[in-house]
C-alpha atoms as a PDB file:
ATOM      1  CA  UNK A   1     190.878  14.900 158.499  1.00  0.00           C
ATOM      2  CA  UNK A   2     187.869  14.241 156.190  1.00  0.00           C
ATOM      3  CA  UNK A   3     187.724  11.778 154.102  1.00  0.00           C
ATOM      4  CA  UNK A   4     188.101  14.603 150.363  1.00  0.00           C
ATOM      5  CA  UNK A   5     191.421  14.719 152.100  1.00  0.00           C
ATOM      6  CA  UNK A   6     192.587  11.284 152.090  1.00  0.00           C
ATOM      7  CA  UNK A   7     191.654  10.767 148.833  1.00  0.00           C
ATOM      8  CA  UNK A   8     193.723  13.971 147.502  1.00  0.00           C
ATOM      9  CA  UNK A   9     196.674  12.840 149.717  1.00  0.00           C
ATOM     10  CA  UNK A  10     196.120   9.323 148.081  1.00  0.00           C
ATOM     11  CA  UNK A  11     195.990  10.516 144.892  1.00  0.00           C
ATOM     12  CA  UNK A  12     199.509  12.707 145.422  1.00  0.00           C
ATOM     13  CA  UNK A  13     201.263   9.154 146.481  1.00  0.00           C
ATOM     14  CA  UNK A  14     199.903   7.678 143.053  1.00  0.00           C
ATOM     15  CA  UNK A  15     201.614  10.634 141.367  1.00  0.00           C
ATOM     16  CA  UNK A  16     205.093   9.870 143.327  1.00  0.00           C
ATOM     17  CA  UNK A  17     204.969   6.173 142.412  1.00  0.00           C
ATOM     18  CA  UNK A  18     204.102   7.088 138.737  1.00  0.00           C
ATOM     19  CA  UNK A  19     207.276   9.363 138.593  1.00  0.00           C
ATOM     20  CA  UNK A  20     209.072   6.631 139.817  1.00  0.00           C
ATOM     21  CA  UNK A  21     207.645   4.706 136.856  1.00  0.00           C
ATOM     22  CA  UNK A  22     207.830   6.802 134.663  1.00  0.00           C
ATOM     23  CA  UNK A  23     211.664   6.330 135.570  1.00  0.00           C
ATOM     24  CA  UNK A  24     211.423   2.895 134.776  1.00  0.00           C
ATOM     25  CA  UNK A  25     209.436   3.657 131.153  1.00  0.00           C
ATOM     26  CA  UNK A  26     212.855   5.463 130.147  1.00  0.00           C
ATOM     27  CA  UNK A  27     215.781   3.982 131.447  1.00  0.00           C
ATOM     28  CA  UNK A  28     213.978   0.248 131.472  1.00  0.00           C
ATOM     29  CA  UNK A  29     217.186  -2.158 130.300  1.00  0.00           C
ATOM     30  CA  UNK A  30     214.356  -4.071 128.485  1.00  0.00           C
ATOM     31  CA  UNK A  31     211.634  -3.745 125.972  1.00  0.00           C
ATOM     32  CA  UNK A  32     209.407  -5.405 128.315  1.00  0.00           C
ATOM     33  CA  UNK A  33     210.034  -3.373 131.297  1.00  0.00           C
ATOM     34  CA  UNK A  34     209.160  -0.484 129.449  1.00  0.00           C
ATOM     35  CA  UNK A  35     205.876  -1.971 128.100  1.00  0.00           C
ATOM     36  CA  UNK A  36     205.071  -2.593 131.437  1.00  0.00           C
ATOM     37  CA  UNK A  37     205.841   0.615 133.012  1.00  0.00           C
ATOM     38  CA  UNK A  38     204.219   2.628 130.336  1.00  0.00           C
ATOM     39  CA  UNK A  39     201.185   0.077 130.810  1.00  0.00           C
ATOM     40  CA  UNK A  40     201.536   0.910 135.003  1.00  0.00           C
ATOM     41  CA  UNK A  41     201.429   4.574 134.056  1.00  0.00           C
ATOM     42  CA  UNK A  42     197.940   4.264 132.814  1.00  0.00           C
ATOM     43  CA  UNK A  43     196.532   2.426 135.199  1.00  0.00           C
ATOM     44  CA  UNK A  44     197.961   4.349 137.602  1.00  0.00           C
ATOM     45  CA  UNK A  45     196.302   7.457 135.699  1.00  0.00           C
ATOM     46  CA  UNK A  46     192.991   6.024 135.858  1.00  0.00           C
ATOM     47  CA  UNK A  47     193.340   5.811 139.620  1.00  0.00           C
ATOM     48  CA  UNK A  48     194.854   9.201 140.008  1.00  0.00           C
ATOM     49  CA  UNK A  49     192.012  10.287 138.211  1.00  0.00           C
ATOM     50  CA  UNK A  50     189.418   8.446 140.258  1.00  0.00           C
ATOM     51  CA  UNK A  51     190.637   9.419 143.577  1.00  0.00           C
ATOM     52  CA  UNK A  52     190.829  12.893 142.372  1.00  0.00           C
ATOM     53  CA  UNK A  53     186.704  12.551 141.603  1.00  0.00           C
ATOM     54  CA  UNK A  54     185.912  11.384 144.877  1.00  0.00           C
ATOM     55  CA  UNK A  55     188.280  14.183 146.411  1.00  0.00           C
ATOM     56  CA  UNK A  56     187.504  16.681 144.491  1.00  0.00           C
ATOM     57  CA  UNK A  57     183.193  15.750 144.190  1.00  0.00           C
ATOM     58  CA  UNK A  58     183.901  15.812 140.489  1.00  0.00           C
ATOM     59  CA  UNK A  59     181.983  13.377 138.315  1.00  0.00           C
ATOM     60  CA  UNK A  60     183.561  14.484 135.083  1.00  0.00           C
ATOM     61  CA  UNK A  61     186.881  12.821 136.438  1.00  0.00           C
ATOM     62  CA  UNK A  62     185.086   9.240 136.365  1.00  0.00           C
ATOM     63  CA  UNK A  63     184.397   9.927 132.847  1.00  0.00           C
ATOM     64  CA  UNK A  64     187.735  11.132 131.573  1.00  0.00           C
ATOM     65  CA  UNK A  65     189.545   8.098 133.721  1.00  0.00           C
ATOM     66  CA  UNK A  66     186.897   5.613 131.853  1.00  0.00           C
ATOM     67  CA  UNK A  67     187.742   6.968 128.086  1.00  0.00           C
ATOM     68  CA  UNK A  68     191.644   7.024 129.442  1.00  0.00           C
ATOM     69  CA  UNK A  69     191.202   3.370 130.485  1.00  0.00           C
ATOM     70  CA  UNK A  70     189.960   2.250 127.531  1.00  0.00           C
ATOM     71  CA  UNK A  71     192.583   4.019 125.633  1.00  0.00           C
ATOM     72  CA  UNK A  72     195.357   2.486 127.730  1.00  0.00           C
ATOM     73  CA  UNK A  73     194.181  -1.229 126.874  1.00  0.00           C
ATOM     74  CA  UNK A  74     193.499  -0.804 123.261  1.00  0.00           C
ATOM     75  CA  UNK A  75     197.299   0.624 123.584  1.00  0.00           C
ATOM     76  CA  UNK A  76     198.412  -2.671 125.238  1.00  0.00           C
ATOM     77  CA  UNK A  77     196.612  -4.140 122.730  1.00  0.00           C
ATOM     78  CA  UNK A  78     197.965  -2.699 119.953  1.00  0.00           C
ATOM     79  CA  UNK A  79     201.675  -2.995 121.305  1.00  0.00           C
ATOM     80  CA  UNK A  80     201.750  -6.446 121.975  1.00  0.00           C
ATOM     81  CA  UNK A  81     200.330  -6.656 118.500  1.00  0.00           C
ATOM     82  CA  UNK A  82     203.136  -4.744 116.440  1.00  0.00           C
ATOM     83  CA  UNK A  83     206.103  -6.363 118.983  1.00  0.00           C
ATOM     84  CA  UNK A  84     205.382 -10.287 119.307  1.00  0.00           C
ATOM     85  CA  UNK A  85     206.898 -11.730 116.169  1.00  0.00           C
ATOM     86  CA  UNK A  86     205.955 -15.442 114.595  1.00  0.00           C
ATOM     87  CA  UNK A  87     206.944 -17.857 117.480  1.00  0.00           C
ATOM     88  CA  UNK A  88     208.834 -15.043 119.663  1.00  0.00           C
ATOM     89  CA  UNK A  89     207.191 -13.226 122.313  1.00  0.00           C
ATOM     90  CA  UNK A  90     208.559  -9.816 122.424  1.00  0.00           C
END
């Protein structure tokens, strides 16, 4: 098995835990398990896309999983922003 291989069939277990999370994003019984999942989802994005770069020999992958990274935090960011209230957290 070569290594392009393990890195595809690592990249297809990301995509099985982030349906799992993706789970959790929707039926979360909390606000902040739902933050949190959706904030999983794109990390776990950026590493589906990076393991798909070094599987694939794609450096255009790196580049797409960088903007999508950056993306994700000024999401997180922006979230926490809009849902923390004076004195409350969430």
């Amino acid at each position: 098995m070569a290594i392009e291989e393990v890195f595809i069939a690592a990249a297809a277990l990301f995509v099985v835990l982030a349906i799992m999370m993706f789970y959790r994003a929707v039926a979360g019984p909390t606000t902040q398990d739902r933050l949190l999942a959706v904030n999983v989802l794109g990390t776990n994005t950026v590493v589906i896309l990076a393991l798909l770069a070094a599987g694939l020999d794609q450096a255009w992958f790196l580049d797409v999983a960088l903007i999508y990274a950056l993306l994700n935090f000024l999401m997180a960011v922006a979230i926490s922003k809009f849902t923390v209230e004076r004195g409350g957290v969430l």
